[in-house]
C-alpha atoms as a PDB file:
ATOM      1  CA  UNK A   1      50.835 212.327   7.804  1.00  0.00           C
ATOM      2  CA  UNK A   2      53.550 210.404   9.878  1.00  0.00           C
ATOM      3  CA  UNK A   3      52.172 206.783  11.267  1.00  0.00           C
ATOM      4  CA  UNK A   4      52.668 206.946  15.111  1.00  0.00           C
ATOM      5  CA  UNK A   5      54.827 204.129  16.223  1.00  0.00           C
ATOM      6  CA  UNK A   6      54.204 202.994  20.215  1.00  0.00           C
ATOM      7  CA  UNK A   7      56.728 200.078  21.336  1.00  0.00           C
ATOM      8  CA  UNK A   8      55.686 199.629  24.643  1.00  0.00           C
ATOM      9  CA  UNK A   9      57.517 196.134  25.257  1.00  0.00           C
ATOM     10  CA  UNK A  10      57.037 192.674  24.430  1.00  0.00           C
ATOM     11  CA  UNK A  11      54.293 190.871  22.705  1.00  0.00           C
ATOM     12  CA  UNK A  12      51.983 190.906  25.871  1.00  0.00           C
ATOM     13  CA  UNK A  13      52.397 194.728  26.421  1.00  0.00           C
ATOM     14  CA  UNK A  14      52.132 195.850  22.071  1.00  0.00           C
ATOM     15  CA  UNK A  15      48.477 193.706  23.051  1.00  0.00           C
ATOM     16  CA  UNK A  16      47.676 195.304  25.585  1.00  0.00           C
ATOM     17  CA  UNK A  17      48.395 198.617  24.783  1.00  0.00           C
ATOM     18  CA  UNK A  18      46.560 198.031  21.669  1.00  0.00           C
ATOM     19  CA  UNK A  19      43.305 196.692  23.473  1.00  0.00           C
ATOM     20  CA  UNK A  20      43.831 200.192  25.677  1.00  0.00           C
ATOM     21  CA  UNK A  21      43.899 201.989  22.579  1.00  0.00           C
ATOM     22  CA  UNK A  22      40.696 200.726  20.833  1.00  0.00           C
ATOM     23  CA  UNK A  23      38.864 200.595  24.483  1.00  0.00           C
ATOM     24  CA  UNK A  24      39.538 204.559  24.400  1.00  0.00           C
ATOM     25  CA  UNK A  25      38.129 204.971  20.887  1.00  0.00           C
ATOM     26  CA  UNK A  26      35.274 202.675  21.709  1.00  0.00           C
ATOM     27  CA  UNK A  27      34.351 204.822  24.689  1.00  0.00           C
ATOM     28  CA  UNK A  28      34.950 207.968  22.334  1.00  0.00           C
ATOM     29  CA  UNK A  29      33.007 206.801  19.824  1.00  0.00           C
ATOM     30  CA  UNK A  30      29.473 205.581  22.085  1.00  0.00           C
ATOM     31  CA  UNK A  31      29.624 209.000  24.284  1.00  0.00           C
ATOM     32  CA  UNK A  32      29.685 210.957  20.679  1.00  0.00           C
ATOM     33  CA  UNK A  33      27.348 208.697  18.978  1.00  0.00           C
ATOM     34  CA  UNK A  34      26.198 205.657  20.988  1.00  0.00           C
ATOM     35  CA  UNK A  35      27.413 203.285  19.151  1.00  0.00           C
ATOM     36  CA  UNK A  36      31.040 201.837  18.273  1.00  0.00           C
ATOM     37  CA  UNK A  37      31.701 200.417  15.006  1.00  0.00           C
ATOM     38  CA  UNK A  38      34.858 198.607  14.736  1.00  0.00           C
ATOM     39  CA  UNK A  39      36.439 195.636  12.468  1.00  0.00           C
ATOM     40  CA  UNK A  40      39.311 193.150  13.965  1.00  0.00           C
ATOM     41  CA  UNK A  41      41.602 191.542  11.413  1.00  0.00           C
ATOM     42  CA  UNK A  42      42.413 187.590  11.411  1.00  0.00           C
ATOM     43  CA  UNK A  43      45.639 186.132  12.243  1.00  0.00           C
ATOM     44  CA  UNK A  44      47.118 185.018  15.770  1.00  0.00           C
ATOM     45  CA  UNK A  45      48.887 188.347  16.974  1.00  0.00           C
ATOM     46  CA  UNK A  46      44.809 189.870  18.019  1.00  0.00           C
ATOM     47  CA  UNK A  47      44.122 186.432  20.144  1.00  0.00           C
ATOM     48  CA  UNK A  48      45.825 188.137  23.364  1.00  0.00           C
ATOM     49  CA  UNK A  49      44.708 191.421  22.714  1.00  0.00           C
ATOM     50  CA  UNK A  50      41.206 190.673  22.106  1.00  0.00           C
ATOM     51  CA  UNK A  51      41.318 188.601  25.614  1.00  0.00           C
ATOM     52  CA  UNK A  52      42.805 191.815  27.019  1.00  0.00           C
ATOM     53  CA  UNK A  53      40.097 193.843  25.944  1.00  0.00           C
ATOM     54  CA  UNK A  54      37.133 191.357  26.899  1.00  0.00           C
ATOM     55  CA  UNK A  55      38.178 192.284  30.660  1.00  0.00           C
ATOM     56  CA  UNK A  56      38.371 196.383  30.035  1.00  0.00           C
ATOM     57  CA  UNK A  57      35.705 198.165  31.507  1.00  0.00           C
ATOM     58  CA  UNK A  58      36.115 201.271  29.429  1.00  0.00           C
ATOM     59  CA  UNK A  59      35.008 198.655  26.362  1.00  0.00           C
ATOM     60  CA  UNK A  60      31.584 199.720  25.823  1.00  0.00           C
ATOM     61  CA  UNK A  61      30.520 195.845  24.541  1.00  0.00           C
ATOM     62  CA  UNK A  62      26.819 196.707  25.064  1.00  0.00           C
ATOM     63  CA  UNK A  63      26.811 199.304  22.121  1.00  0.00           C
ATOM     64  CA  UNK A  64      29.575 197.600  19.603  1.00  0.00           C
ATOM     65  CA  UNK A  65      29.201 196.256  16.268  1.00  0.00           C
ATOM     66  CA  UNK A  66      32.434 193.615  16.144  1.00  0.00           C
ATOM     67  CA  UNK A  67      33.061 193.452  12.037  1.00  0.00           C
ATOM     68  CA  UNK A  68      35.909 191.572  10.125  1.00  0.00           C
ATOM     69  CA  UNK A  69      37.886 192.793   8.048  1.00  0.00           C
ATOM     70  CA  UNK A  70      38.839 189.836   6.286  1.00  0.00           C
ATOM     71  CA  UNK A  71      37.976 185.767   6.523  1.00  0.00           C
ATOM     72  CA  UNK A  72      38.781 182.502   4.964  1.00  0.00           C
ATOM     73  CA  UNK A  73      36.856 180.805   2.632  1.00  0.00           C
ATOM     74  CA  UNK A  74      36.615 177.534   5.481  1.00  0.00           C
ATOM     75  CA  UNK A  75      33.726 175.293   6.965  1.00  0.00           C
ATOM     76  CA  UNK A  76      32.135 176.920  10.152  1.00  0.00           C
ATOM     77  CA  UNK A  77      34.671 176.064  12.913  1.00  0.00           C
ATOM     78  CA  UNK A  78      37.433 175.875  10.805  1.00  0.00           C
ATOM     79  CA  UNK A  79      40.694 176.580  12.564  1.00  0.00           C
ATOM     80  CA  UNK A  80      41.638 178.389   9.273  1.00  0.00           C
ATOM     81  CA  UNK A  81      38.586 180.707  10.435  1.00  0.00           C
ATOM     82  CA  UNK A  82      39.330 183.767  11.519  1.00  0.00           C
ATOM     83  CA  UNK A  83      35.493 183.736  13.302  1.00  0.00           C
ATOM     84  CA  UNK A  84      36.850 180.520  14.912  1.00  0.00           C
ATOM     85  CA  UNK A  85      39.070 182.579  16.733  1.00  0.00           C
ATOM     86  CA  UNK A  86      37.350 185.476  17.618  1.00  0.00           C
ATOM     87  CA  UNK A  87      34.079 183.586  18.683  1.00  0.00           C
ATOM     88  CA  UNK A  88      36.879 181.688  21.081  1.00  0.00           C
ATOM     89  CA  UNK A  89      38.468 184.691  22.780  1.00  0.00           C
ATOM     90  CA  UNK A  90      35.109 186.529  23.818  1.00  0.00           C
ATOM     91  CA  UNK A  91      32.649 185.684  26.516  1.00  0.00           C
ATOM     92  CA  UNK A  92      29.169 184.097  25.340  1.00  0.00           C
ATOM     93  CA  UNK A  93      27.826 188.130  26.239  1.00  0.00           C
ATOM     94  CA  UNK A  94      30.514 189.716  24.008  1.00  0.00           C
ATOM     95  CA  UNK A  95      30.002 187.400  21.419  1.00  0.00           C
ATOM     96  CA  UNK A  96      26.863 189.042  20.466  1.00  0.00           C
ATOM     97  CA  UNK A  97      28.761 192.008  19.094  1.00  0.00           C
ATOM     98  CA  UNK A  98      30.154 189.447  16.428  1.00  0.00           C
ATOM     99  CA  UNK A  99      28.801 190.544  12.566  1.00  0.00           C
ATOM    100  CA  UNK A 100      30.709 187.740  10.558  1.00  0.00           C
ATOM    101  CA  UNK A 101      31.593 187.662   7.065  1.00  0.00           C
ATOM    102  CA  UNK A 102      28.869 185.432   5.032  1.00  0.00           C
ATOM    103  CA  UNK A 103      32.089 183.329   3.613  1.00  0.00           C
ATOM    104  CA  UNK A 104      29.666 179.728   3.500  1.00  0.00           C
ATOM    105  CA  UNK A 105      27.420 181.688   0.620  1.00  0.00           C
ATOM    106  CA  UNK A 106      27.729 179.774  -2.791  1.00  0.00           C
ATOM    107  CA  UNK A 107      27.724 183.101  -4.468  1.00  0.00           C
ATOM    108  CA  UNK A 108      30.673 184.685  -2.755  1.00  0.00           C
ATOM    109  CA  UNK A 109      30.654 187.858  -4.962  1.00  0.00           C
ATOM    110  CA  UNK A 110      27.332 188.199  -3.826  1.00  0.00           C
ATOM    111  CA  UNK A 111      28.040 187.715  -0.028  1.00  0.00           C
ATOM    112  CA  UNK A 112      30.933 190.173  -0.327  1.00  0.00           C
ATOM    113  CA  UNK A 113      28.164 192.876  -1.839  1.00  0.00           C
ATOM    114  CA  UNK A 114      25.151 191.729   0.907  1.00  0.00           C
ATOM    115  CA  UNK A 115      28.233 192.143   3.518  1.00  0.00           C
ATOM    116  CA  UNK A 116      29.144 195.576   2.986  1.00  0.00           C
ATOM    117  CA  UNK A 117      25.262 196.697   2.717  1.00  0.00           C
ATOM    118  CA  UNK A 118      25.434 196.015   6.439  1.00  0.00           C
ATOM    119  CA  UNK A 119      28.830 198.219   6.989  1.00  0.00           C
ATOM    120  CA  UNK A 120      28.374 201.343   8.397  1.00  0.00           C
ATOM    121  CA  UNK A 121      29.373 204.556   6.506  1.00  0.00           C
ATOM    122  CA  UNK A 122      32.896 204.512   7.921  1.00  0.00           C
ATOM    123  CA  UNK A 123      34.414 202.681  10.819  1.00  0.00           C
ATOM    124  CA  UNK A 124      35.274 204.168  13.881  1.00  0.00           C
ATOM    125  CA  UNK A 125      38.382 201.805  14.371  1.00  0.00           C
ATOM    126  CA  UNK A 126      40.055 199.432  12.209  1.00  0.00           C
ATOM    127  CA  UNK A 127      42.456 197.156  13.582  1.00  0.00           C
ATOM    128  CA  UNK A 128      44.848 195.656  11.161  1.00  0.00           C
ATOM    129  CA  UNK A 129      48.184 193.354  11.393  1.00  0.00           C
ATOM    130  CA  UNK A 130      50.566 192.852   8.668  1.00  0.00           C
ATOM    131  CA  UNK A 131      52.504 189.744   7.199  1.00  0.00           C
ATOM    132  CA  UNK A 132      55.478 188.890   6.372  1.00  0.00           C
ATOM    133  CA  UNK A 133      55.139 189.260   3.060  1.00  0.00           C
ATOM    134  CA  UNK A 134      53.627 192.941   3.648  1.00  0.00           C
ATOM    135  CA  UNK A 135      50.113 191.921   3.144  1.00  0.00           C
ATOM    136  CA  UNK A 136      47.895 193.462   5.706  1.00  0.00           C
ATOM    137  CA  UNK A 137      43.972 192.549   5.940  1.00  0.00           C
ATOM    138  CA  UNK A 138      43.819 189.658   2.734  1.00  0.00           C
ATOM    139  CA  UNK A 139      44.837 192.387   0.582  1.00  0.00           C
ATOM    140  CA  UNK A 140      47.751 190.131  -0.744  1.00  0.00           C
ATOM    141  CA  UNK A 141      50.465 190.801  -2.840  1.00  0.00           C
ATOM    142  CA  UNK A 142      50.047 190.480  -6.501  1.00  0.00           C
ATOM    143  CA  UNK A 143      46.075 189.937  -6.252  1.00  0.00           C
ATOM    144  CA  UNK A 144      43.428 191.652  -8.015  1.00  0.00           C
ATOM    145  CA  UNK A 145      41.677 192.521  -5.129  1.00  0.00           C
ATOM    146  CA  UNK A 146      44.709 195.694  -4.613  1.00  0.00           C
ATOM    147  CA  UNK A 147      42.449 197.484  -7.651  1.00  0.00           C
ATOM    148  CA  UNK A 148      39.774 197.515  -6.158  1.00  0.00           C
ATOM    149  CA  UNK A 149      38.362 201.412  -5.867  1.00  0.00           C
ATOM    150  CA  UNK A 150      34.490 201.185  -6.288  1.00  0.00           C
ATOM    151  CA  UNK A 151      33.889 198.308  -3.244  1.00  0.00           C
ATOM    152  CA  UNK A 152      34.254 198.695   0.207  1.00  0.00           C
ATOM    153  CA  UNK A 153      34.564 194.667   0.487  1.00  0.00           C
ATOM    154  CA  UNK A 154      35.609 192.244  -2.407  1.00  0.00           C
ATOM    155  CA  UNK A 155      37.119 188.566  -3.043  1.00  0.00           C
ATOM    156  CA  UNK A 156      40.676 188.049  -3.605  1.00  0.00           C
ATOM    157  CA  UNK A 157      41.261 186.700  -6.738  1.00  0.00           C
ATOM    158  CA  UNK A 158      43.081 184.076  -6.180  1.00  0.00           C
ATOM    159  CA  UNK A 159      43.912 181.318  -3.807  1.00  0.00           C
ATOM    160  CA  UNK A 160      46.486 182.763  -0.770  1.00  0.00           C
ATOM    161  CA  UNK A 161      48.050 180.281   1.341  1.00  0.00           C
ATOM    162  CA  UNK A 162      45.441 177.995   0.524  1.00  0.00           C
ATOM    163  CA  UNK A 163      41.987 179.666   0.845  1.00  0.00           C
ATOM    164  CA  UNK A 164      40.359 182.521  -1.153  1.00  0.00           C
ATOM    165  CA  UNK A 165      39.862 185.268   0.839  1.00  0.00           C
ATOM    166  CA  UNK A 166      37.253 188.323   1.890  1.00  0.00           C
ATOM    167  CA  UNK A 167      38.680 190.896   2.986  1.00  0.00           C
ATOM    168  CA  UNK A 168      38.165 194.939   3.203  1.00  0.00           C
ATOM    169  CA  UNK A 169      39.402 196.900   0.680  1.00  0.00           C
ATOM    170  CA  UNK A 170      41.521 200.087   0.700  1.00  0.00           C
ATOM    171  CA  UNK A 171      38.691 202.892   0.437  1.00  0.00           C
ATOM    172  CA  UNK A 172      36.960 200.870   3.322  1.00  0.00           C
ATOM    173  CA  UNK A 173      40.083 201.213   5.549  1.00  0.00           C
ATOM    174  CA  UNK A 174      40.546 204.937   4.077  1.00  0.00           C
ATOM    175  CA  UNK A 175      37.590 205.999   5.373  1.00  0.00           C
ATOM    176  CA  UNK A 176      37.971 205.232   9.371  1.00  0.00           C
ATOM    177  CA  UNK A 177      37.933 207.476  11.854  1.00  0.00           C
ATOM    178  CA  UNK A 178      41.128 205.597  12.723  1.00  0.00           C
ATOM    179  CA  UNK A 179      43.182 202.498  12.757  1.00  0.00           C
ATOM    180  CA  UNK A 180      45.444 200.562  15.253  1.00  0.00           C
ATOM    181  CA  UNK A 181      47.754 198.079  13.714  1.00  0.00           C
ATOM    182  CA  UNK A 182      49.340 195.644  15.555  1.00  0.00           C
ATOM    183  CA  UNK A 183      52.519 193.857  14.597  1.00  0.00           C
ATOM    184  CA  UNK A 184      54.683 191.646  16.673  1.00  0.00           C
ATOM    185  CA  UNK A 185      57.295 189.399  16.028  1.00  0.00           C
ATOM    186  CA  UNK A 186      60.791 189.342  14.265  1.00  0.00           C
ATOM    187  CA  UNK A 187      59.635 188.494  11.054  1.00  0.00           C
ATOM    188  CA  UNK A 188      57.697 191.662  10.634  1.00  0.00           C
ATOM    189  CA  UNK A 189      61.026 193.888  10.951  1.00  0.00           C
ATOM    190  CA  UNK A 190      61.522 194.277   7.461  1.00  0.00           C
ATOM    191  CA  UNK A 191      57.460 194.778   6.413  1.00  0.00           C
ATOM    192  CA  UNK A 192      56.783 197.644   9.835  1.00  0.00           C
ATOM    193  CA  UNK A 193      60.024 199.518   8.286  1.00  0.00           C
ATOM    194  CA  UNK A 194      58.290 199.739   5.017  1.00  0.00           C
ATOM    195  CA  UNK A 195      54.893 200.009   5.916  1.00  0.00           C
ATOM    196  CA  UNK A 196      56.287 203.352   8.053  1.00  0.00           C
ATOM    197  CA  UNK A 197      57.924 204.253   5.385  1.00  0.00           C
ATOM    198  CA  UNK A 198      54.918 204.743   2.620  1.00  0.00           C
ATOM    199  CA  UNK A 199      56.584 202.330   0.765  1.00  0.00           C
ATOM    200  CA  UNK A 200      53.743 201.105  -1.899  1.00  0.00           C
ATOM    201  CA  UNK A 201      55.967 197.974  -3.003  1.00  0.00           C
ATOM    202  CA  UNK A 202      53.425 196.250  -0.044  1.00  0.00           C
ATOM    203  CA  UNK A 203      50.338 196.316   0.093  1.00  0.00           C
ATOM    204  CA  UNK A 204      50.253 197.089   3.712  1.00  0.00           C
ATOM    205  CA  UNK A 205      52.447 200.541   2.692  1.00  0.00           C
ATOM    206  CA  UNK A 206      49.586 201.524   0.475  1.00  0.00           C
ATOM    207  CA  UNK A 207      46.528 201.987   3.217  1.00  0.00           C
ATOM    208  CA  UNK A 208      46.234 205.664   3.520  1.00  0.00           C
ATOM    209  CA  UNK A 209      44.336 207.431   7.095  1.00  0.00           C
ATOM    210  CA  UNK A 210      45.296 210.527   8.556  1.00  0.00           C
ATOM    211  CA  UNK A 211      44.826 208.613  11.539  1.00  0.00           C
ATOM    212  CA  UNK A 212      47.274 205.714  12.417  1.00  0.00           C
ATOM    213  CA  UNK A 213      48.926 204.307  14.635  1.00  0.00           C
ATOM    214  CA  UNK A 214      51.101 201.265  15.538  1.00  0.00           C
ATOM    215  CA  UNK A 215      52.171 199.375  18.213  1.00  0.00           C
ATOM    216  CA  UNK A 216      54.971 197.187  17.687  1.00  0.00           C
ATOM    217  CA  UNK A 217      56.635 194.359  20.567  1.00  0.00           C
ATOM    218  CA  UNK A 218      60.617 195.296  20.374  1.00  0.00           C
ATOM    219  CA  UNK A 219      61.288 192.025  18.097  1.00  0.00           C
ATOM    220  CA  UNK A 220      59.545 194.120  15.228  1.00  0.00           C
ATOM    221  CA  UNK A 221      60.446 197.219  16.103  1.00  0.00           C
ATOM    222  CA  UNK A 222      64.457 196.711  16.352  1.00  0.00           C
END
């Protein structure tokens, strides 16, 4: 199925629209089943959206499980910390929702395995950005953690930009009810026309959901 592309503007609008977007699936998903399970990826494109949608009222914050899909391997309060970031753009009451990745364990395998024992069966939104190189989540280019079939969350296998990495793997991201992706920024131009595309030479291009969309400022888009 074709991903739906929305440019609605500049970087400020692609956020907000996106924050509008996963508000409306949140609200879906707690009058359906009382409960909205959702994962944020790292990076700084989410920081304004995720202020946007701390000030939605549709955002049903009271029943939402706030997941990651992927996190550094960094000291608690680590800028490199995706956490760091998230725990900074939500009020002390939405911080509650937060269900961080156990990245501090010594036994990291192990953390990745006690970490997706607390997923639930599938996601009701996944929000993912994508890199310049085309990786999207920490599923990196060139890393073991692309093979990965039998594990809904895994280690990279090697160092990326200077920290290993836990991220959600592809049959994790498969199975959601949906996801929102949101890319700004010139540098993504190249990567958004391939990830439209299918194109499986990045890893971004080789999540599969029948139900995708993206929203995309007008530097990416062009």
């Amino acid at each position: 199925m074709p991903i739906e592309l929305e440019v609605p503007g500049d970087e400020k609008a692609a956020s907000r629209r996106a924050a509008e977007l996963i508000a409306e699936a949140g609200a879906a998903a707690a009058a359906e089943r009382d409960r909205f399970d959702m994962a944020m990826s790292g990076g700084r494109s989410p920081w304004g959206m995720l202020a946007i949608l701390g000030e939605l009222e549709q955002m049903p914050w009271d029943r939402t499980q706030l997941f990651q899909v992927d996190e550094r391997v960094a000291a608690p309060g680590d800028e490199a910390r995706n956490l760091t970031h998230m725990v900074l753009g939500l009020s002390m009451d939405h911080q509650a929702t937060l269900r961080p990745m156990p990245v501090t364990q010594r036994d990291l395998n192990s953390g990745a395995r006690d970490y997706e024992a607390t997923l639930p069966d599938r996601f009701d939104l996944v929000h993912l950005g994508l890199g310049p190189d085309g990786h999207t989540a920490s599923l990196v280019p060139d890393d073991p953690v692309l093979d990965v079939t039998d594990r809904r969350v895994a280690m990279t296998g090697e160092m990326y930009q200077g920290h290993l990495r836990m991220t959600l793997t592809y049959p994790a991201l498969a199975a959601a009810r949906r996801i929102v992706w949101l890319i700004t920024g010139a540098d993504k131009r190249e990567p958004l026309q391939k990830l439209l595309a299918g194109d499986e030479s990045i890893p971004a291009g080789r999540v599969r959901n029948d139900e995708m969309v993206v929203v995309a400022d007008e530097a990416a888009a062009v």
